[in-house]
C-alpha atoms as a PDB file:
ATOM      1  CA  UNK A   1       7.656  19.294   9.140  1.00  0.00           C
ATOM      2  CA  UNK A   2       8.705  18.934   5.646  1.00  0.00           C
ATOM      3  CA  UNK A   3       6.925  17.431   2.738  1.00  0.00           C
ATOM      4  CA  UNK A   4       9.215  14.309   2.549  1.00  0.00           C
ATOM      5  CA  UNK A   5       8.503  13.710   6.193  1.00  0.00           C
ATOM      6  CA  UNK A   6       4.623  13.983   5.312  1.00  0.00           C
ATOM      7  CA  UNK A   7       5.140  11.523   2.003  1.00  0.00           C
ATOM      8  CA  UNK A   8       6.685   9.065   4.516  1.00  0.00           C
ATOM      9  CA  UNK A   9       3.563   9.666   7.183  1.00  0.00           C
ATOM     10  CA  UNK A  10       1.538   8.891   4.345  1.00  0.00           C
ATOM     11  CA  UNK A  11       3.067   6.058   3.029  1.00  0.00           C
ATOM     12  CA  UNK A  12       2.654   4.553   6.073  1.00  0.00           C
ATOM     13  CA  UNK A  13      -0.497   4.955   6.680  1.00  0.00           C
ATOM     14  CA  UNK A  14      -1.244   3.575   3.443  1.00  0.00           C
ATOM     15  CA  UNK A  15       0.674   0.005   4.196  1.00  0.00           C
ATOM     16  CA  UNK A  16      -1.355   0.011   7.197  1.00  0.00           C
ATOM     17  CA  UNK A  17      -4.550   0.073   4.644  1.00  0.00           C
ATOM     18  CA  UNK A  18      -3.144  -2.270   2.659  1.00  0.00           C
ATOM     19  CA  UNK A  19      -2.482  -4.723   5.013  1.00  0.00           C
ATOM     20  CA  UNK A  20      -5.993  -4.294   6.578  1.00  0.00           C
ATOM     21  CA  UNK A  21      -7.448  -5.093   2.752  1.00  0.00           C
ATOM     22  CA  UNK A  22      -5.161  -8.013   2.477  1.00  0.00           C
ATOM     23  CA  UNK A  23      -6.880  -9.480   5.520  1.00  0.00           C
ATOM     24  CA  UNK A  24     -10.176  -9.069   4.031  1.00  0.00           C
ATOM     25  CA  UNK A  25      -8.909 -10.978   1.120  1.00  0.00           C
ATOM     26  CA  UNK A  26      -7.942 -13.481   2.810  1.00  0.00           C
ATOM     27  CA  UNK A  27     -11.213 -14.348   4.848  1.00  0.00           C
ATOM     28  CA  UNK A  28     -12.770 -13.316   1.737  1.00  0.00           C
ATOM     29  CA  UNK A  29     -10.863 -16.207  -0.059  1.00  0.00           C
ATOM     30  CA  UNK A  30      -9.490 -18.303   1.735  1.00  0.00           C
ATOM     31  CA  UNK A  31     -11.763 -18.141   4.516  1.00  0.00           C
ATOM     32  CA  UNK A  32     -14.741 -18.914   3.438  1.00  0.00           C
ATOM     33  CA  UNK A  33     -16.675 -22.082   3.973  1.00  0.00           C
ATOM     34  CA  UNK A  34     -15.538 -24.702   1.609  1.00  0.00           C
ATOM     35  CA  UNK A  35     -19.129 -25.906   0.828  1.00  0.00           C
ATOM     36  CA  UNK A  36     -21.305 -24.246  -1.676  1.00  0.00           C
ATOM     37  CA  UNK A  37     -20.149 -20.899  -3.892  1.00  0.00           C
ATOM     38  CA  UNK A  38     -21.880 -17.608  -3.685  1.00  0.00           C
ATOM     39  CA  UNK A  39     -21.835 -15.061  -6.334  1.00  0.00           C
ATOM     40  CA  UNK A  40     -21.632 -12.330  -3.600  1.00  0.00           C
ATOM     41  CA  UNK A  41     -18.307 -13.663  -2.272  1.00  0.00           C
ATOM     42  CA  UNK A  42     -16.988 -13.718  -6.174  1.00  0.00           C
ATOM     43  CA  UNK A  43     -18.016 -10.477  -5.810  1.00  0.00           C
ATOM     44  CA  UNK A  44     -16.054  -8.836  -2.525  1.00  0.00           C
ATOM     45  CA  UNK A  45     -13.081 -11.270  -4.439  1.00  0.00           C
ATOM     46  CA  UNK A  46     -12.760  -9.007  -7.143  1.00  0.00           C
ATOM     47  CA  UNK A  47     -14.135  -5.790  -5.496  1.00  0.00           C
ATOM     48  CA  UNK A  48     -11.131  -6.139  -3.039  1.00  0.00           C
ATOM     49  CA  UNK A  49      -8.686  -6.893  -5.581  1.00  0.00           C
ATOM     50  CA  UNK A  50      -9.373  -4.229  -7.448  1.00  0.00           C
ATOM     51  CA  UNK A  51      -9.106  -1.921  -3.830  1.00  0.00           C
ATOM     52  CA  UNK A  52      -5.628  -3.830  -3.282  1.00  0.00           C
ATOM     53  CA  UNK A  53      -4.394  -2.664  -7.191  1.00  0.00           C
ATOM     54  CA  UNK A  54      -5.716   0.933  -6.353  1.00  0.00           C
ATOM     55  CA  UNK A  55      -3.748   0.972  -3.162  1.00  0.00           C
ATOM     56  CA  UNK A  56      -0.932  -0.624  -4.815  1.00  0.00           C
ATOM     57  CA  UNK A  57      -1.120   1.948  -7.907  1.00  0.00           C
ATOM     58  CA  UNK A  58      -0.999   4.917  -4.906  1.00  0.00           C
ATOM     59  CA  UNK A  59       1.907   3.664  -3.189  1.00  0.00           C
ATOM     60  CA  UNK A  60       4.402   3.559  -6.596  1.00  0.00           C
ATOM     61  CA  UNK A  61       2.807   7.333  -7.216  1.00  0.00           C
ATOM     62  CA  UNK A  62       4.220   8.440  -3.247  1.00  0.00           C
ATOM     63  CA  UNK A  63       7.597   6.450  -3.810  1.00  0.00           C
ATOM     64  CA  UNK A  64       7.806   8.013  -7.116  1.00  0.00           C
ATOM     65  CA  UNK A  65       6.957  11.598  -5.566  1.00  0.00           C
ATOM     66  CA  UNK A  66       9.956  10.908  -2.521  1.00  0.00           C
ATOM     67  CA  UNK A  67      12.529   9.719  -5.575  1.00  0.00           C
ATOM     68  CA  UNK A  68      11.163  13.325  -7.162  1.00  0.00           C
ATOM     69  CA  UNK A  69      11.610  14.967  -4.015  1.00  0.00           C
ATOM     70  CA  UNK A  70      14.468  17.741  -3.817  1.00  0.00           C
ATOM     71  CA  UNK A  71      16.018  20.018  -1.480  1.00  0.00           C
ATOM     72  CA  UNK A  72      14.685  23.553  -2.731  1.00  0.00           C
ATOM     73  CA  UNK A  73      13.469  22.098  -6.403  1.00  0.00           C
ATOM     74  CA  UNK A  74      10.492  22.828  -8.540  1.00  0.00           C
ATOM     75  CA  UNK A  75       7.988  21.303  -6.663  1.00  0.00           C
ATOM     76  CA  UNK A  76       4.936  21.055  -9.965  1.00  0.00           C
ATOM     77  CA  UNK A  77       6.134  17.388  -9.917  1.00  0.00           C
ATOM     78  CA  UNK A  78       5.266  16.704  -6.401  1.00  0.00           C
ATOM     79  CA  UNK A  79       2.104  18.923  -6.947  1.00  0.00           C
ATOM     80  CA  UNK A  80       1.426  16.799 -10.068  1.00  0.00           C
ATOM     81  CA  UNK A  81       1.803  13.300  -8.246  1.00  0.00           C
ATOM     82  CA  UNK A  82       0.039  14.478  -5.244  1.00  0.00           C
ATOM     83  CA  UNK A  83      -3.093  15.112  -7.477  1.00  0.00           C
ATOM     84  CA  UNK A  84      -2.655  11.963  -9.304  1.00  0.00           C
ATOM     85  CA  UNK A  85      -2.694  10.235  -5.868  1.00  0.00           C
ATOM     86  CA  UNK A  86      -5.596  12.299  -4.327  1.00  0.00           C
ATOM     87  CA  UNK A  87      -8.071  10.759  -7.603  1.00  0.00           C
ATOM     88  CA  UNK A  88      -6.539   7.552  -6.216  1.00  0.00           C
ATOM     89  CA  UNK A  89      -7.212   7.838  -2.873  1.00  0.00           C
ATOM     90  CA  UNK A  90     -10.874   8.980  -4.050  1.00  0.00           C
ATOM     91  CA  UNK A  91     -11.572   6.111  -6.177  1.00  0.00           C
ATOM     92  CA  UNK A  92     -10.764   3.765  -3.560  1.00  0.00           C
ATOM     93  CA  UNK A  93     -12.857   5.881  -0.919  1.00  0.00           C
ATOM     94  CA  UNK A  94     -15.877   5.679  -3.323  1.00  0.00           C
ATOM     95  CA  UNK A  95     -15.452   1.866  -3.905  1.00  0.00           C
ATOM     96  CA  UNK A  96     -14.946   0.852   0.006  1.00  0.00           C
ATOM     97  CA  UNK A  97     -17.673   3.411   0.708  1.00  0.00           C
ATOM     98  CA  UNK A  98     -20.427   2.317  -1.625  1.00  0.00           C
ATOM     99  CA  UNK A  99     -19.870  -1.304  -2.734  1.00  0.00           C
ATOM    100  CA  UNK A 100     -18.224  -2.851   0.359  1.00  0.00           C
ATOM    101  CA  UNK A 101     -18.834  -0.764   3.847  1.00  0.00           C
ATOM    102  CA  UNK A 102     -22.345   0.771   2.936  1.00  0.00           C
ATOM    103  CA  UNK A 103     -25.330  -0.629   4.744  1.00  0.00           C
ATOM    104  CA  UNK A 104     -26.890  -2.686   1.671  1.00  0.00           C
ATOM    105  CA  UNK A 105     -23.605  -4.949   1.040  1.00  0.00           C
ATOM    106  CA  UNK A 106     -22.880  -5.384   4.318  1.00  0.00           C
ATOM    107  CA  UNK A 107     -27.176  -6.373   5.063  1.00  0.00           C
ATOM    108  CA  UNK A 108     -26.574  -8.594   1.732  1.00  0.00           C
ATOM    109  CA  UNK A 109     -23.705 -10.600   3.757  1.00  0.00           C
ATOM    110  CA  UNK A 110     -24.879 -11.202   6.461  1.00  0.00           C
ATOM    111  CA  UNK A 111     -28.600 -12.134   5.097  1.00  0.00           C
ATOM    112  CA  UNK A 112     -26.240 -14.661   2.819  1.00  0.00           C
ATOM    113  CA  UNK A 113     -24.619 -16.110   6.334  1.00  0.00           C
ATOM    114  CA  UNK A 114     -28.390 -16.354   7.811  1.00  0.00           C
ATOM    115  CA  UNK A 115     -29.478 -18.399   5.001  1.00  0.00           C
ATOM    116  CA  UNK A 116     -26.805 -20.778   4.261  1.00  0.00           C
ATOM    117  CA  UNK A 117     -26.512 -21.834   7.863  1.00  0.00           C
ATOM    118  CA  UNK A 118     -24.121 -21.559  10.951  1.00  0.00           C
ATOM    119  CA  UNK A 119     -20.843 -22.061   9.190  1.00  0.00           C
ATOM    120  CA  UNK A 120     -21.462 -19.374   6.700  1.00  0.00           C
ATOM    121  CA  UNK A 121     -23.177 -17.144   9.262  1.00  0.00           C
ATOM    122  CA  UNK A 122     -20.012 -17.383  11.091  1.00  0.00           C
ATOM    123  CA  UNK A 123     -17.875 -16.321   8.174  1.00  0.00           C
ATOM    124  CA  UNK A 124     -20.207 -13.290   7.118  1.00  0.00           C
ATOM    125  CA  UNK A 125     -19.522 -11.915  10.877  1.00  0.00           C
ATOM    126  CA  UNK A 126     -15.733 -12.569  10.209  1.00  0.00           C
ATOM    127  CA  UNK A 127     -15.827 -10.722   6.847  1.00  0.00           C
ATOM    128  CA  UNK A 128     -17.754  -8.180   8.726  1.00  0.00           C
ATOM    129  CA  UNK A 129     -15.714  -7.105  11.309  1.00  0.00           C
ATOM    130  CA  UNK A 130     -12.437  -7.350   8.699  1.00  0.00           C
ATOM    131  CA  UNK A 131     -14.233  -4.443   6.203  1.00  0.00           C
ATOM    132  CA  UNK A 132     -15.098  -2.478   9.490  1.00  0.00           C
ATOM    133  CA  UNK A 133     -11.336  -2.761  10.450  1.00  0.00           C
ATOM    134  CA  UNK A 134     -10.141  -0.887   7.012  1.00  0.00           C
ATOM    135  CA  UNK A 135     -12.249   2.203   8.001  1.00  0.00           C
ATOM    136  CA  UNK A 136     -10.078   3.638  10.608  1.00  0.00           C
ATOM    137  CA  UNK A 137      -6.897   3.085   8.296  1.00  0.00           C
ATOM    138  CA  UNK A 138      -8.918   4.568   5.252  1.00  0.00           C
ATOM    139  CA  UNK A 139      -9.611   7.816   7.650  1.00  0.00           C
ATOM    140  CA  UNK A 140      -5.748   7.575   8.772  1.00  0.00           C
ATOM    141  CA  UNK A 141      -4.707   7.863   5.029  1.00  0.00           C
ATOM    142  CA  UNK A 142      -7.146  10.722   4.176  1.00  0.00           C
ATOM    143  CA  UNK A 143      -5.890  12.907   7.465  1.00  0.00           C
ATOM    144  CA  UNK A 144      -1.945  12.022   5.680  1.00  0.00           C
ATOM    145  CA  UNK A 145      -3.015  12.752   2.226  1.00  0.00           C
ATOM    146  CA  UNK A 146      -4.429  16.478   3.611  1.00  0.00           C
ATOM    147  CA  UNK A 147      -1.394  16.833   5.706  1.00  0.00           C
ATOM    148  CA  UNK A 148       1.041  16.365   2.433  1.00  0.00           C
ATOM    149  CA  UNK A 149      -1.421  19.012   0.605  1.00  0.00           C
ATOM    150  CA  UNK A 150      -1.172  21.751   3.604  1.00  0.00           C
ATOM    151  CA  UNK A 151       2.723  20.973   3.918  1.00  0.00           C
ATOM    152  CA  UNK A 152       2.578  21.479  -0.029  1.00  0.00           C
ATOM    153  CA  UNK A 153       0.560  24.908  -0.074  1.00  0.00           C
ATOM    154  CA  UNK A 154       3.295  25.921   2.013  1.00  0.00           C
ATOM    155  CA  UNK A 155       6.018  25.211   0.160  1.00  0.00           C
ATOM    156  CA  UNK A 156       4.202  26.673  -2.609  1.00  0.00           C
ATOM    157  CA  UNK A 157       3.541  29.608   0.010  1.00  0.00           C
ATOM    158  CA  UNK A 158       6.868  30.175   0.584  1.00  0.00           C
ATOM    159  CA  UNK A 159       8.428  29.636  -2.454  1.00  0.00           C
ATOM    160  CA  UNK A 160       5.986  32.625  -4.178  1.00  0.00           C
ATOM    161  CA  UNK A 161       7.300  36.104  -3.039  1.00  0.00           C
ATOM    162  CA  UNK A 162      11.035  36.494  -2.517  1.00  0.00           C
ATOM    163  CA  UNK A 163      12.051  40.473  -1.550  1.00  0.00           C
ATOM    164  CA  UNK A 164      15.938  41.739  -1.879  1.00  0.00           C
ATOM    165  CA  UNK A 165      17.499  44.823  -0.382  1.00  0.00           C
ATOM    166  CA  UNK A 166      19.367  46.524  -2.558  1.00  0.00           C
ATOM    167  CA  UNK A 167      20.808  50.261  -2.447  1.00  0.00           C
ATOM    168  CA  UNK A 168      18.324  51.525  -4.042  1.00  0.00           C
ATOM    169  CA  UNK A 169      15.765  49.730  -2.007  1.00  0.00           C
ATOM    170  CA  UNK A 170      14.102  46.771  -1.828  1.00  0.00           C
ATOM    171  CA  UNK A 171      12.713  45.027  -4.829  1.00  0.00           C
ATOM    172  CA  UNK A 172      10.003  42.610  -4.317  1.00  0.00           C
ATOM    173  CA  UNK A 173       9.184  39.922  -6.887  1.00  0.00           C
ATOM    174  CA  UNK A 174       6.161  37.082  -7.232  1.00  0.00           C
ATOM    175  CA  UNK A 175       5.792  34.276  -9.224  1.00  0.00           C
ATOM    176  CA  UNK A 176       4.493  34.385 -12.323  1.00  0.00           C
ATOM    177  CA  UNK A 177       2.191  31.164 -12.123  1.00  0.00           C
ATOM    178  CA  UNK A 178      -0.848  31.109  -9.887  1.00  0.00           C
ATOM    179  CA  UNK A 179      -0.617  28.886  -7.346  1.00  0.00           C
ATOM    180  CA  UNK A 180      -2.820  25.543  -8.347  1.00  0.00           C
ATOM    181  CA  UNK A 181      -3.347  23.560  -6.233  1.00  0.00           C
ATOM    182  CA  UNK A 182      -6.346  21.121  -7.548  1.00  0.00           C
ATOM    183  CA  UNK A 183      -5.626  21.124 -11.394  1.00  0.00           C
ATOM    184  CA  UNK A 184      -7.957  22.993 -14.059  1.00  0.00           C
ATOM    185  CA  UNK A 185     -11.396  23.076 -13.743  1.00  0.00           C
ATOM    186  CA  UNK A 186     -13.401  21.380 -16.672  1.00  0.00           C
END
């Protein structure tokens, strides 16, 4: 495969995401009982916008990296980008993970739907089941994001020793920079 082919895989994977987030903004907002306001649903409102901008931000950084993209180029663009997009990805792992699919948030939602009665109850299921559909596109875009890193090291990989015959014999040369893969340690 080739690391365009990869961007693309991931891409895809993302919108998937994306639209799975955009569902839980809409029962978050839109769905929700029209009596009574709770602070914990102005809550998952802004803690799933703020997912949906992340996700957003990540998906300009892998068009940007495919516009980058070039037939035998440099490739400490893409490596760049790819790193940029990786804190991304993490930042929105960390968020869905502990504010919105942990145990205590979800426990807080549905204790919320117990006490304000059936119709909430019924939404708190609803907005549930919609953050425990984003999981299995969150784990799609993680396998995506590793795959575009691997096809990357290889690249790299390949791209490090070059050997010519000559004559004389054979001279072998290797790059100059180290290969970096996760930027410089602090």
């Amino acid at each position: 495969m080739s690391l365009k082919h990869n961007l693309e895989s991931l891409r895809r994977e993302m919108a998937r995401l994306q639209e799975a987030v955009s569902a839980l903004h809409v029962t978050v907002t839109e769905d929700k009982p029209a009596r009574g306001a709770a602070v914990l649903v102005d809550h998952l409102d802004n803690l799933v916008t703020d997912l949906s901008g992340t996700l957003e931000e990540a998906d300009a950084l892998v068009a940007q990296a495919l516009r980058d993209l070039q037939p035998n180029g440099p490739l400490d663009r893409a490596r760049a980008t790819l790193r940029d997009l990786h804190e991304l990805i993490n930042r929105f792992t960390a968020s869905f993970g502990d504010e919105l699919a942990a145990h205590d948030p979800i426990a807080q939602l549905l204790e919320m739907g117990r006490e304000r009665g059936r119709e909430w109850r019924e939404w708190s299921q609803v907005a549930k089941t919609a953050i425990e559909r984003c999981a299995p596109h969150l784990r799609g875009t993680s396998t995506a994001l590793m795959e575009c890193w691997s096809e990357l090291a290889g690249c790299l990989a390949r791209n490090s020793v070059s050997v010519q015959s000559t004559n004389i014999g054979q001279q072998i040369t290797v790059r100059d920079d180290p290969l970096e893969m996760a930027g410089k340690v602090t």
